[in-house]
PDB file of N, CA and C in Angstrom:
ATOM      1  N   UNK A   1       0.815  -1.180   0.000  1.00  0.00           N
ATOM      2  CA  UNK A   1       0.000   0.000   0.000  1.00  0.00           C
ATOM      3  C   UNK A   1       0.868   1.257   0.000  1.00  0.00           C
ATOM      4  N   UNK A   2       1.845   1.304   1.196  1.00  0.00           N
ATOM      5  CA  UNK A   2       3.044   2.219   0.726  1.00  0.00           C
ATOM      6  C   UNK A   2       3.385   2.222  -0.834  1.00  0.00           C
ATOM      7  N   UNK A   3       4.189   1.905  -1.167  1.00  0.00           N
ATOM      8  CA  UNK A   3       4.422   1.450  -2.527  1.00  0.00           C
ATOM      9  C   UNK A   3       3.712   2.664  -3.390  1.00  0.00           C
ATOM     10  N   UNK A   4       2.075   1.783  -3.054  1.00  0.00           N
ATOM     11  CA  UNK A   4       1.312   2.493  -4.642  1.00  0.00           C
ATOM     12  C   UNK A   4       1.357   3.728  -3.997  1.00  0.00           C
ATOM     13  N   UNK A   5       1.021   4.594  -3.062  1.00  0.00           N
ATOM     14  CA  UNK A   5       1.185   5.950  -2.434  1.00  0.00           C
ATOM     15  C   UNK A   5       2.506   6.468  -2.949  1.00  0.00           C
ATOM     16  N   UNK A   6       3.434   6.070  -2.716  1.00  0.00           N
ATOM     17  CA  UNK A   6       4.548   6.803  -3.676  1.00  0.00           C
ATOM     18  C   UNK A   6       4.597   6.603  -4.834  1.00  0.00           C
ATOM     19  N   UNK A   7       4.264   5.722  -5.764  1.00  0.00           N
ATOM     20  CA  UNK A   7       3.916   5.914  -7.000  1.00  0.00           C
ATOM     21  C   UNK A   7       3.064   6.862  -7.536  1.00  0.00           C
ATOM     22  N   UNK A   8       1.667   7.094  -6.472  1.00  0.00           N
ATOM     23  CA  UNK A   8       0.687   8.554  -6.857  1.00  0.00           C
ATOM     24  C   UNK A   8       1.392   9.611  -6.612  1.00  0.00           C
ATOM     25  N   UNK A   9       2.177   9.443  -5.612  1.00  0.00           N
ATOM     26  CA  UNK A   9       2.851  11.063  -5.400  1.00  0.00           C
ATOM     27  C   UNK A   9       4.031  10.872  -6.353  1.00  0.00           C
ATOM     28  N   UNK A  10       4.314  10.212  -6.939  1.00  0.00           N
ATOM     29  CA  UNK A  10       5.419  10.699  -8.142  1.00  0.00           C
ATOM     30  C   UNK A  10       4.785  10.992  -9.341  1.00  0.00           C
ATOM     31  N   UNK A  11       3.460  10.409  -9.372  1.00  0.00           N
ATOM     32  CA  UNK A  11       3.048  11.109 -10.840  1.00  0.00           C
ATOM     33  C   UNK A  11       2.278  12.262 -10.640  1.00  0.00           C
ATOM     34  N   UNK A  12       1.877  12.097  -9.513  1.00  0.00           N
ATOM     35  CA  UNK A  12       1.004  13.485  -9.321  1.00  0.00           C
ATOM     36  C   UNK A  12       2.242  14.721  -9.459  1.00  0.00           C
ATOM     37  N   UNK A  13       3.077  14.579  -8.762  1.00  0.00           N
ATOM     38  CA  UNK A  13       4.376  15.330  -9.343  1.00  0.00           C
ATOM     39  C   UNK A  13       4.839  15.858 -10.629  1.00  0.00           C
ATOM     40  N   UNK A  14       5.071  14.587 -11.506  1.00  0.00           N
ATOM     41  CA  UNK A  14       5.242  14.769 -12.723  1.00  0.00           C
ATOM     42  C   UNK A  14       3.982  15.595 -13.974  1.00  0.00           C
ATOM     43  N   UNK A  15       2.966  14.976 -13.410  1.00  0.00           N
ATOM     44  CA  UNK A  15       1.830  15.634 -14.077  1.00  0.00           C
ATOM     45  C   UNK A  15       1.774  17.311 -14.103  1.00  0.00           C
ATOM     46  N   UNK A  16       1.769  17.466 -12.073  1.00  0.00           N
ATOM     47  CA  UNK A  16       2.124  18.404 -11.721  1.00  0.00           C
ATOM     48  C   UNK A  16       2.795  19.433 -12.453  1.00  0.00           C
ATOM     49  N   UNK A  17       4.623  19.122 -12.520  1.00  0.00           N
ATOM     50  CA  UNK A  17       5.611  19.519 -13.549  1.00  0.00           C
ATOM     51  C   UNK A  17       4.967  19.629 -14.964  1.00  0.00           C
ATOM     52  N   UNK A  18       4.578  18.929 -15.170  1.00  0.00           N
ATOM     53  CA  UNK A  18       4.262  18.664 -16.791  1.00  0.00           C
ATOM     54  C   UNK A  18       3.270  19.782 -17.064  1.00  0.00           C
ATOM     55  N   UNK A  19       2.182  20.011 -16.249  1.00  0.00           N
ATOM     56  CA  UNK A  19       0.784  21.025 -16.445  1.00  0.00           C
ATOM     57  C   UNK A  19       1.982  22.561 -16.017  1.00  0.00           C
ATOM     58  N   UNK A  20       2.704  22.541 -15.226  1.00  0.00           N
ATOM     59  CA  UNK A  20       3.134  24.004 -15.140  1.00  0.00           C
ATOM     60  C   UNK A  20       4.222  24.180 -16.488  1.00  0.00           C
ATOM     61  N   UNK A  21       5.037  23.572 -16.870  1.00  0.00           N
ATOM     62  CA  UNK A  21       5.801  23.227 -18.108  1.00  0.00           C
ATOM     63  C   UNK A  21       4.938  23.798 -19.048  1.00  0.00           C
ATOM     64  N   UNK A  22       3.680  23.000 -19.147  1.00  0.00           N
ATOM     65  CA  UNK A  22       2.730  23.565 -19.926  1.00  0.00           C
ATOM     66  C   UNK A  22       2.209  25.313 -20.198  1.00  0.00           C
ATOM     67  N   UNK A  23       1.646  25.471 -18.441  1.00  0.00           N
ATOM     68  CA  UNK A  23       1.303  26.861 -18.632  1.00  0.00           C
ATOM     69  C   UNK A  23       2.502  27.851 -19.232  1.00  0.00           C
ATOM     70  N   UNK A  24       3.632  27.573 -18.419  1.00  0.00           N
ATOM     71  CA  UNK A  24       4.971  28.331 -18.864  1.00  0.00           C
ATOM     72  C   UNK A  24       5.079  28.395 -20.501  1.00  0.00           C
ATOM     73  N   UNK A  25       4.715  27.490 -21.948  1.00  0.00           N
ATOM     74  CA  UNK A  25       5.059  27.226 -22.905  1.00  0.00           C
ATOM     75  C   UNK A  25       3.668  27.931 -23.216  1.00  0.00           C
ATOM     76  N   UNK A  26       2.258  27.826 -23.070  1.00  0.00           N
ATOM     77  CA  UNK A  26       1.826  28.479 -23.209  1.00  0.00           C
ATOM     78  C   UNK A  26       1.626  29.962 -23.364  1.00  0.00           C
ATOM     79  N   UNK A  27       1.879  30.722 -21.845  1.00  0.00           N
ATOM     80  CA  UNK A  27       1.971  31.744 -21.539  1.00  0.00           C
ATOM     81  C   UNK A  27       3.115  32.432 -22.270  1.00  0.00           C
ATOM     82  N   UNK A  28       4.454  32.071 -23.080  1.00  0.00           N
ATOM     83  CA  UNK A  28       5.538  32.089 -23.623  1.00  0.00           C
ATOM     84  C   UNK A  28       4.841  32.353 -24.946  1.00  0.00           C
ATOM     85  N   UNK A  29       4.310  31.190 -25.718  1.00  0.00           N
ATOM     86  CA  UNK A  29       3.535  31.447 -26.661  1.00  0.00           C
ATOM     87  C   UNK A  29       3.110  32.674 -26.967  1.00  0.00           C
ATOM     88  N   UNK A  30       2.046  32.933 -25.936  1.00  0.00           N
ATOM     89  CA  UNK A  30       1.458  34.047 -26.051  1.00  0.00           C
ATOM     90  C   UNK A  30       1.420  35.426 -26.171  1.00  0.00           C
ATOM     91  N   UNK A  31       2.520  35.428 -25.116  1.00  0.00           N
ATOM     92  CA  UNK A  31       3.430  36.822 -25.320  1.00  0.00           C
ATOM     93  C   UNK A  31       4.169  37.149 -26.318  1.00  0.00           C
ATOM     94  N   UNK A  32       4.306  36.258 -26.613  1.00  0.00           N
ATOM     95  CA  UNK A  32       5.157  36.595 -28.481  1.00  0.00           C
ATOM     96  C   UNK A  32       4.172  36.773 -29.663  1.00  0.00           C
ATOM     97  N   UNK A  33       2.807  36.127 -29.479  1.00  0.00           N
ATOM     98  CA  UNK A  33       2.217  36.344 -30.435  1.00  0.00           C
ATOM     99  C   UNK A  33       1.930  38.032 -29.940  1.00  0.00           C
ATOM    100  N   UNK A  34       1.410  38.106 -28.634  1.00  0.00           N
ATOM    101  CA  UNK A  34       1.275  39.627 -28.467  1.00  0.00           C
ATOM    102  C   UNK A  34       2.285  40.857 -28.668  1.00  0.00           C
ATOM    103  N   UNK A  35       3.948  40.392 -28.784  1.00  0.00           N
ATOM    104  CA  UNK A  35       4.495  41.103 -29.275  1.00  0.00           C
ATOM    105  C   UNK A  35       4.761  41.564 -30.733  1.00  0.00           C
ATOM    106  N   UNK A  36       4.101  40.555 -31.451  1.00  0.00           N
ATOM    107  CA  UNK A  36       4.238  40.488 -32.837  1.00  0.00           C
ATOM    108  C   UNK A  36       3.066  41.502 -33.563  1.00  0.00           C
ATOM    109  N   UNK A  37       1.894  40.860 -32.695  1.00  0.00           N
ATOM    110  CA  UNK A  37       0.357  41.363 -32.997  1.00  0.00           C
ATOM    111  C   UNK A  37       0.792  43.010 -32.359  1.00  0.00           C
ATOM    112  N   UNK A  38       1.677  43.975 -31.226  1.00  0.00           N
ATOM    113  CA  UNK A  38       1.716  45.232 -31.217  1.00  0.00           C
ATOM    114  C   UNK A  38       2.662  45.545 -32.201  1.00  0.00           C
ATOM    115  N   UNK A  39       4.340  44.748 -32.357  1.00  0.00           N
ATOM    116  CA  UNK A  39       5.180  45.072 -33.694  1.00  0.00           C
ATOM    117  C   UNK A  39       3.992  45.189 -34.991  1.00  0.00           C
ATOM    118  N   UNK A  40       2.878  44.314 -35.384  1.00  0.00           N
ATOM    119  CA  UNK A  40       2.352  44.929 -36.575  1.00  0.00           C
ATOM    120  C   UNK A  40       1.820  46.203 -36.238  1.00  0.00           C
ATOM    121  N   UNK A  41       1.413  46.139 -35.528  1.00  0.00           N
ATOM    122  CA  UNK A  41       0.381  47.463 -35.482  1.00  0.00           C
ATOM    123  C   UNK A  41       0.815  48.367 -35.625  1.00  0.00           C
ATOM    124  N   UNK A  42       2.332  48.574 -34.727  1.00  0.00           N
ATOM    125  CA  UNK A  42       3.378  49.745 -34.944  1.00  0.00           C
ATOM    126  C   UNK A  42       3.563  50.014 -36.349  1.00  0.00           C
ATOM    127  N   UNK A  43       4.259  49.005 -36.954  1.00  0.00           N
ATOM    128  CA  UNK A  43       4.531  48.596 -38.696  1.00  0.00           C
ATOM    129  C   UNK A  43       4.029  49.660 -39.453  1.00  0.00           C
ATOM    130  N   UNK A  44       2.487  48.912 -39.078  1.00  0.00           N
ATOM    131  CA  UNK A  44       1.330  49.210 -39.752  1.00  0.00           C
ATOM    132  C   UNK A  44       0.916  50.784 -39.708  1.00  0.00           C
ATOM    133  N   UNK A  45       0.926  51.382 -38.736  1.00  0.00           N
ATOM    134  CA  UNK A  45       0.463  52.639 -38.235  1.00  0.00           C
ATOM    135  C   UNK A  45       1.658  53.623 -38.918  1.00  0.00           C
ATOM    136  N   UNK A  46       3.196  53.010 -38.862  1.00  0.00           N
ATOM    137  CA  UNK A  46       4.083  53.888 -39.548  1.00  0.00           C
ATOM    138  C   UNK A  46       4.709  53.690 -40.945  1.00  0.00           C
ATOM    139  N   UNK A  47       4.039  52.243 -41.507  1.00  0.00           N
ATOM    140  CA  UNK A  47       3.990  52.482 -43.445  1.00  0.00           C
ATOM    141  C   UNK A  47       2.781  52.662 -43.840  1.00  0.00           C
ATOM    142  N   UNK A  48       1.654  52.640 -43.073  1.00  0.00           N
ATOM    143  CA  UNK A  48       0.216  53.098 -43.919  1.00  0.00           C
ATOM    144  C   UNK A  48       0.747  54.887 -44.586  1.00  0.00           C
ATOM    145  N   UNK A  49       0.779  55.366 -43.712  1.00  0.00           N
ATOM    146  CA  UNK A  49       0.423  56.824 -44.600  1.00  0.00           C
ATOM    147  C   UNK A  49       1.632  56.935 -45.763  1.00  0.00           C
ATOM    148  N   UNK A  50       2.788  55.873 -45.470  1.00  0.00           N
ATOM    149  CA  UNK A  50       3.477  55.996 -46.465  1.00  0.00           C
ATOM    150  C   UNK A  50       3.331  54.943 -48.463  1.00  0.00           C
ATOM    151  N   UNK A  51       2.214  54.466 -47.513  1.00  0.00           N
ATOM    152  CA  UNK A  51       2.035  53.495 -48.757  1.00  0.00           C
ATOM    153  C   UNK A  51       0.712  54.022 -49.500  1.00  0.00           C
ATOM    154  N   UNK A  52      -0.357  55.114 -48.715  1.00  0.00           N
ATOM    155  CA  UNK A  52      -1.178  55.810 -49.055  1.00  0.00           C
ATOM    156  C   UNK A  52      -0.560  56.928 -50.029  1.00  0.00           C
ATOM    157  N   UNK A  53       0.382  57.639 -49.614  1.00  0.00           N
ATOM    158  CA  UNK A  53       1.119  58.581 -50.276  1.00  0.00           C
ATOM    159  C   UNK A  53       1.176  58.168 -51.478  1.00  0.00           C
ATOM    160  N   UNK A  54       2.024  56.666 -51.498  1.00  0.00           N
ATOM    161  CA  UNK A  54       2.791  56.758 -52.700  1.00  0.00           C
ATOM    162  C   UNK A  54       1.386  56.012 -53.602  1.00  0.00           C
ATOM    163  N   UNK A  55       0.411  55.578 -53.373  1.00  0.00           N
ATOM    164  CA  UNK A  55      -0.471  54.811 -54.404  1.00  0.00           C
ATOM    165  C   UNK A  55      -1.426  56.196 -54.750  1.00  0.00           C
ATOM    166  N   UNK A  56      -1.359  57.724 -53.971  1.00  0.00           N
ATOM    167  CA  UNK A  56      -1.486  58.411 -54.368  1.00  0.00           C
ATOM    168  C   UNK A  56      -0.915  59.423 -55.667  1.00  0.00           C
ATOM    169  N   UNK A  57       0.547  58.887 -55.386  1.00  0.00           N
ATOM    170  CA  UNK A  57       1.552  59.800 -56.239  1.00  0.00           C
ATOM    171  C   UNK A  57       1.339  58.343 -57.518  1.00  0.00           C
ATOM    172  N   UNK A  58       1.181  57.270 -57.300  1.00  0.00           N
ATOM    173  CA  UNK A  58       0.989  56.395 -58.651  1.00  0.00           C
ATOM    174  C   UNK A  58      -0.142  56.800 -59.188  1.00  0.00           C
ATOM    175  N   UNK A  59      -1.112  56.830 -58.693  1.00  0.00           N
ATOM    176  CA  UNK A  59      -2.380  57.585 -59.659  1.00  0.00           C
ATOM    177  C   UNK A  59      -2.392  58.574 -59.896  1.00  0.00           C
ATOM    178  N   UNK A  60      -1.954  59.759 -59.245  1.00  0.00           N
ATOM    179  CA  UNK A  60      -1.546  61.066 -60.261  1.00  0.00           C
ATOM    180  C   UNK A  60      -0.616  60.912 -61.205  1.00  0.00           C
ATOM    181  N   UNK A  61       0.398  60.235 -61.309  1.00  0.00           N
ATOM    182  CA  UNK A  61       1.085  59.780 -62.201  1.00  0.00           C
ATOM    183  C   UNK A  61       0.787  58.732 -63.582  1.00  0.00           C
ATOM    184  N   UNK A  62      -0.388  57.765 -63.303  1.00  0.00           N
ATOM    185  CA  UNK A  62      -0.690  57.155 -64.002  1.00  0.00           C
ATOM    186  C   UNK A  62      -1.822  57.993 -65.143  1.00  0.00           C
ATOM    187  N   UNK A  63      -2.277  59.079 -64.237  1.00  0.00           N
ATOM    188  CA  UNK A  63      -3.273  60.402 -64.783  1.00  0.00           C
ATOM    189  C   UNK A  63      -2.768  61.004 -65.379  1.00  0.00           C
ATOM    190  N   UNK A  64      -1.632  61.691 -65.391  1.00  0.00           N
ATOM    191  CA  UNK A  64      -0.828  62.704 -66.055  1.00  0.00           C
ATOM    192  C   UNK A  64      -0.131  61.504 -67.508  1.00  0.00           C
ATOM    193  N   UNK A  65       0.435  60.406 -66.916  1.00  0.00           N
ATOM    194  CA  UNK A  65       0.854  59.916 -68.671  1.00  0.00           C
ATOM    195  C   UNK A  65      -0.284  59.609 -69.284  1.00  0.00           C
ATOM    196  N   UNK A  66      -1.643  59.320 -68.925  1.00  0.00           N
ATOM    197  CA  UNK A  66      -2.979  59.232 -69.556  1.00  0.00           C
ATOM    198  C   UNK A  66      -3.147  60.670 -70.376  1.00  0.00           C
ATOM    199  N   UNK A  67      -2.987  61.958 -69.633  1.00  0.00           N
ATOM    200  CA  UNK A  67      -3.145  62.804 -70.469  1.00  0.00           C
ATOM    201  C   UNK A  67      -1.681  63.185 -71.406  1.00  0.00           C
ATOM    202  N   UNK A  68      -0.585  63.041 -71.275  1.00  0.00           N
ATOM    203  CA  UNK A  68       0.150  62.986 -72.019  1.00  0.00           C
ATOM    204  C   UNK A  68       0.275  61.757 -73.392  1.00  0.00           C
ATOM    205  N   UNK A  69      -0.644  60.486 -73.327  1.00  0.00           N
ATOM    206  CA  UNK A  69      -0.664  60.142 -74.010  1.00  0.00           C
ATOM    207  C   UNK A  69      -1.535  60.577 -75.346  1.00  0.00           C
ATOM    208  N   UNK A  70      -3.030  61.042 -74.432  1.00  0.00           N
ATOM    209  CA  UNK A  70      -4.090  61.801 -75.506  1.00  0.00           C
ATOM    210  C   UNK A  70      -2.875  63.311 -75.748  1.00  0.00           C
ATOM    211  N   UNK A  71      -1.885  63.915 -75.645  1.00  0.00           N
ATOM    212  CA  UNK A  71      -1.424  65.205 -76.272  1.00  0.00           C
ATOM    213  C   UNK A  71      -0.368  64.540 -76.983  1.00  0.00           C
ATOM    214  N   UNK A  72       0.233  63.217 -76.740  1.00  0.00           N
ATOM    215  CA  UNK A  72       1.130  62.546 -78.098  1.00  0.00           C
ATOM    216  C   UNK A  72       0.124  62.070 -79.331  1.00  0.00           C
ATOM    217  N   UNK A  73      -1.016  61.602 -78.891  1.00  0.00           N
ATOM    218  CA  UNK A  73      -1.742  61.248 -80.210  1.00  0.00           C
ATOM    219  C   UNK A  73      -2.292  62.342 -80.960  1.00  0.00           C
ATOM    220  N   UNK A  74      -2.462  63.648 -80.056  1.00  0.00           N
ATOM    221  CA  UNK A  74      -2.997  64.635 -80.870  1.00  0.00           C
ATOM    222  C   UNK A  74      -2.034  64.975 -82.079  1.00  0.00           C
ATOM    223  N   UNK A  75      -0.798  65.519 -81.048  1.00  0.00           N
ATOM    224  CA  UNK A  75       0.210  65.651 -81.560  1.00  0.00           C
ATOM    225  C   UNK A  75       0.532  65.083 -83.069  1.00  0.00           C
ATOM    226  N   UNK A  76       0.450  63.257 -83.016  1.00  0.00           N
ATOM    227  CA  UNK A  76       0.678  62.980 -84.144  1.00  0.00           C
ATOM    228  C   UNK A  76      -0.268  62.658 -85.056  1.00  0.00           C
ATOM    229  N   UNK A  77      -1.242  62.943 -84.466  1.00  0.00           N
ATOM    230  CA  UNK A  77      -2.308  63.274 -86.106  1.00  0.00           C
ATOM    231  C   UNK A  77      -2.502  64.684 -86.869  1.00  0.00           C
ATOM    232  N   UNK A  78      -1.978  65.508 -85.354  1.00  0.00           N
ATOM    233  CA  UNK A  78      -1.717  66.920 -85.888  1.00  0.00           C
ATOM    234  C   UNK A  78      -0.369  66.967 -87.571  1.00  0.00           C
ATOM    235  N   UNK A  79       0.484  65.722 -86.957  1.00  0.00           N
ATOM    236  CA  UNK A  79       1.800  65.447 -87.845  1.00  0.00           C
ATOM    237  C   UNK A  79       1.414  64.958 -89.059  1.00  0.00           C
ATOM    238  N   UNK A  80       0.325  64.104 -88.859  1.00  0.00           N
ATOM    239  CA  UNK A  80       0.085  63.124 -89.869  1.00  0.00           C
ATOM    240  C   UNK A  80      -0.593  64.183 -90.965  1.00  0.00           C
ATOM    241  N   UNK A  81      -1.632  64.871 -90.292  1.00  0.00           N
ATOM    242  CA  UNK A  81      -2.594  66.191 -91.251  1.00  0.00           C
ATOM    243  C   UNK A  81      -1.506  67.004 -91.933  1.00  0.00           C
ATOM    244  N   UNK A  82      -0.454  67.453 -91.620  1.00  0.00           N
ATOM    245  CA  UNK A  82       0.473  68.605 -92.010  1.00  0.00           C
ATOM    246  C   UNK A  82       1.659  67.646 -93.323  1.00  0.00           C
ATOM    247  N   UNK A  83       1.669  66.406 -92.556  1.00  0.00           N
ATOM    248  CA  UNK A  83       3.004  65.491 -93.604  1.00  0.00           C
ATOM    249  C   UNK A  83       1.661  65.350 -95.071  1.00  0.00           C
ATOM    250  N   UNK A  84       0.390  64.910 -94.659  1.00  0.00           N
ATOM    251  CA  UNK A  84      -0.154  64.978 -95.906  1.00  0.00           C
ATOM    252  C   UNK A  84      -0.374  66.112 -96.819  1.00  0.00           C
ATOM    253  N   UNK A  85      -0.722  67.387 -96.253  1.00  0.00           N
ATOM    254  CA  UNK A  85      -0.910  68.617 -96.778  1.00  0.00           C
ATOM    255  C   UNK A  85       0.597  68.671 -97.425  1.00  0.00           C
ATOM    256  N   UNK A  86       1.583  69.073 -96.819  1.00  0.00           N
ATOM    257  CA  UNK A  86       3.243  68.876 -97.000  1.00  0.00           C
ATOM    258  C   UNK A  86       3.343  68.167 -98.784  1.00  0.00           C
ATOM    259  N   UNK A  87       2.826  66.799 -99.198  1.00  0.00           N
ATOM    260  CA  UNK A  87       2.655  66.006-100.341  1.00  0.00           C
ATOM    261  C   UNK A  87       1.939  66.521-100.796  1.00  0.00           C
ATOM    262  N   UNK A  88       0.800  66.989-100.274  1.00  0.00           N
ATOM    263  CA  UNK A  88      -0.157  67.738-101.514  1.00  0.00           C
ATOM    264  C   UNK A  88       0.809  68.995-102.339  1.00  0.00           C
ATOM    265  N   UNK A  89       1.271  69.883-101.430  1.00  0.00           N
ATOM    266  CA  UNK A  89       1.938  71.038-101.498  1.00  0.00           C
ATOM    267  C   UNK A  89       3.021  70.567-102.342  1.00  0.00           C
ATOM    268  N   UNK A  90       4.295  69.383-102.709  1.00  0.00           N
ATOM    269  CA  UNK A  90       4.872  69.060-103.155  1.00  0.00           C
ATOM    270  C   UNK A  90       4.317  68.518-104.603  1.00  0.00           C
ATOM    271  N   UNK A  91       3.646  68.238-104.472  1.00  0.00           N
ATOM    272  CA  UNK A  91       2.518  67.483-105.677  1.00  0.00           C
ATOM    273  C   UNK A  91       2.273  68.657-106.414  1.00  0.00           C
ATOM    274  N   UNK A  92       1.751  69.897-105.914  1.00  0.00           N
ATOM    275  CA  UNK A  92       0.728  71.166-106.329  1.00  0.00           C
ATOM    276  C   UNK A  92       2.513  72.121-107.303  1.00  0.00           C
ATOM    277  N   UNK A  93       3.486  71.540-106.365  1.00  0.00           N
ATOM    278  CA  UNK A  93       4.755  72.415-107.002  1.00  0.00           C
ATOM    279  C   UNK A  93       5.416  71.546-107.698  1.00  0.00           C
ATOM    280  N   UNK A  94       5.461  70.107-107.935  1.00  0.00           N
ATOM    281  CA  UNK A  94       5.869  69.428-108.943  1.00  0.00           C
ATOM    282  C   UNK A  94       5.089  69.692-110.502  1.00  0.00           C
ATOM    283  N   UNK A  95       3.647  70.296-110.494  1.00  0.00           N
ATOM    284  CA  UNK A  95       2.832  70.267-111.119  1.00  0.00           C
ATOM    285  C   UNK A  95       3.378  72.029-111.751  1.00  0.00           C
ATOM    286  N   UNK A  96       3.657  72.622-111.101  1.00  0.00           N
ATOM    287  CA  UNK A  96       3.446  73.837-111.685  1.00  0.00           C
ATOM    288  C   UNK A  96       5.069  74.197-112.307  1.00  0.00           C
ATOM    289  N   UNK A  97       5.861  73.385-111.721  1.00  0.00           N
ATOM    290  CA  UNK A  97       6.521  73.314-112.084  1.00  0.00           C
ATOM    291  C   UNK A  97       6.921  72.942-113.530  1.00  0.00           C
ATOM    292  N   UNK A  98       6.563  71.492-114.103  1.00  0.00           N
ATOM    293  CA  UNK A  98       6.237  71.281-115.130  1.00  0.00           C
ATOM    294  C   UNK A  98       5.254  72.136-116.042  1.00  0.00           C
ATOM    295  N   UNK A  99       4.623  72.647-115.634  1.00  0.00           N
ATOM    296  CA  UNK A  99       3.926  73.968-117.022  1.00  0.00           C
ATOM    297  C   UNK A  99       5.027  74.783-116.933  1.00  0.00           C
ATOM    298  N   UNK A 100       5.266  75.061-116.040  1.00  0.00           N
ATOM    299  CA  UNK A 100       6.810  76.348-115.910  1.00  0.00           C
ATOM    300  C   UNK A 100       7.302  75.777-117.151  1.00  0.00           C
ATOM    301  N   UNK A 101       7.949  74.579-117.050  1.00  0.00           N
ATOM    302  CA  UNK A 101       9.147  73.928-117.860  1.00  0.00           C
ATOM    303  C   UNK A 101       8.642  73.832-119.441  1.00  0.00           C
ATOM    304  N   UNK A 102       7.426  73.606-119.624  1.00  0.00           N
ATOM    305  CA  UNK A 102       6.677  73.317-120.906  1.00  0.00           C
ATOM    306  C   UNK A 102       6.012  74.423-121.379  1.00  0.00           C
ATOM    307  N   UNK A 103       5.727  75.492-120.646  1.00  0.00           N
ATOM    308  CA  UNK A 103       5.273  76.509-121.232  1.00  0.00           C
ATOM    309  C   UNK A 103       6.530  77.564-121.618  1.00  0.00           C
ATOM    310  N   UNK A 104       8.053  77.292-121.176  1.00  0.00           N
ATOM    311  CA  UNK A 104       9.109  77.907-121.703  1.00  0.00           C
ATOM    312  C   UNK A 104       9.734  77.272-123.211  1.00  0.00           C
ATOM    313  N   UNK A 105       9.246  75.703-123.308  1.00  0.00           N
ATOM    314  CA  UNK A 105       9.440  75.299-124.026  1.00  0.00           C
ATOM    315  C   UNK A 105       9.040  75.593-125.328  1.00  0.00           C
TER     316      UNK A 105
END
């Protein structure tokens, strides 16, 4: 009967050990997730306005080559209207040219 009595008090011991082992690995756990969960927040609180900024400065930027693209296309149909007139005008003086040449003739 001795015997089994020290056998309960050695596991009750160990269990003992084992459940505070436990809380300790737990409670360890935890505090790290809570240091992690305030490190984001910090993170978070000091690249938000910087990541707001800049997806601000990308859409004004993505706005401005939008309108610089409609003033390159103007641009080159403005080019395209003037290079054709340009051939007409070359055409209109190749032409008068030749009566020049044939009416001296």
């Amino acid at each position: 009967m001795h015997y089994i009595k020290k056998i309960l008090d050695t596991l009750s011991l160990i269990i003992s050990e084992l459940i505070n082992k436990t809380k300790y690995f737990i409670n360890k756990i935890h505090n790290k997730i809570l240091f992690f969960k305030k490190k984001q927040k910090i993170i978070r609180n000091t690249y938000d306005p910087i990541l707001k900024e800049k997806l601000n400065t990308k859409d004004e930027l993505f706005s401005k080559l939008n309108e610089l693209r409609k003033i390159d296309n103007s641009i080159n149909k403005e080019l395209s209207e003037l290079q054709n007139e340009n051939n007409n005008f070359q055409k209109k003086i190749e032409i008068l040219s030749d009566l020049i040449i044939s009416n001296r003739s």
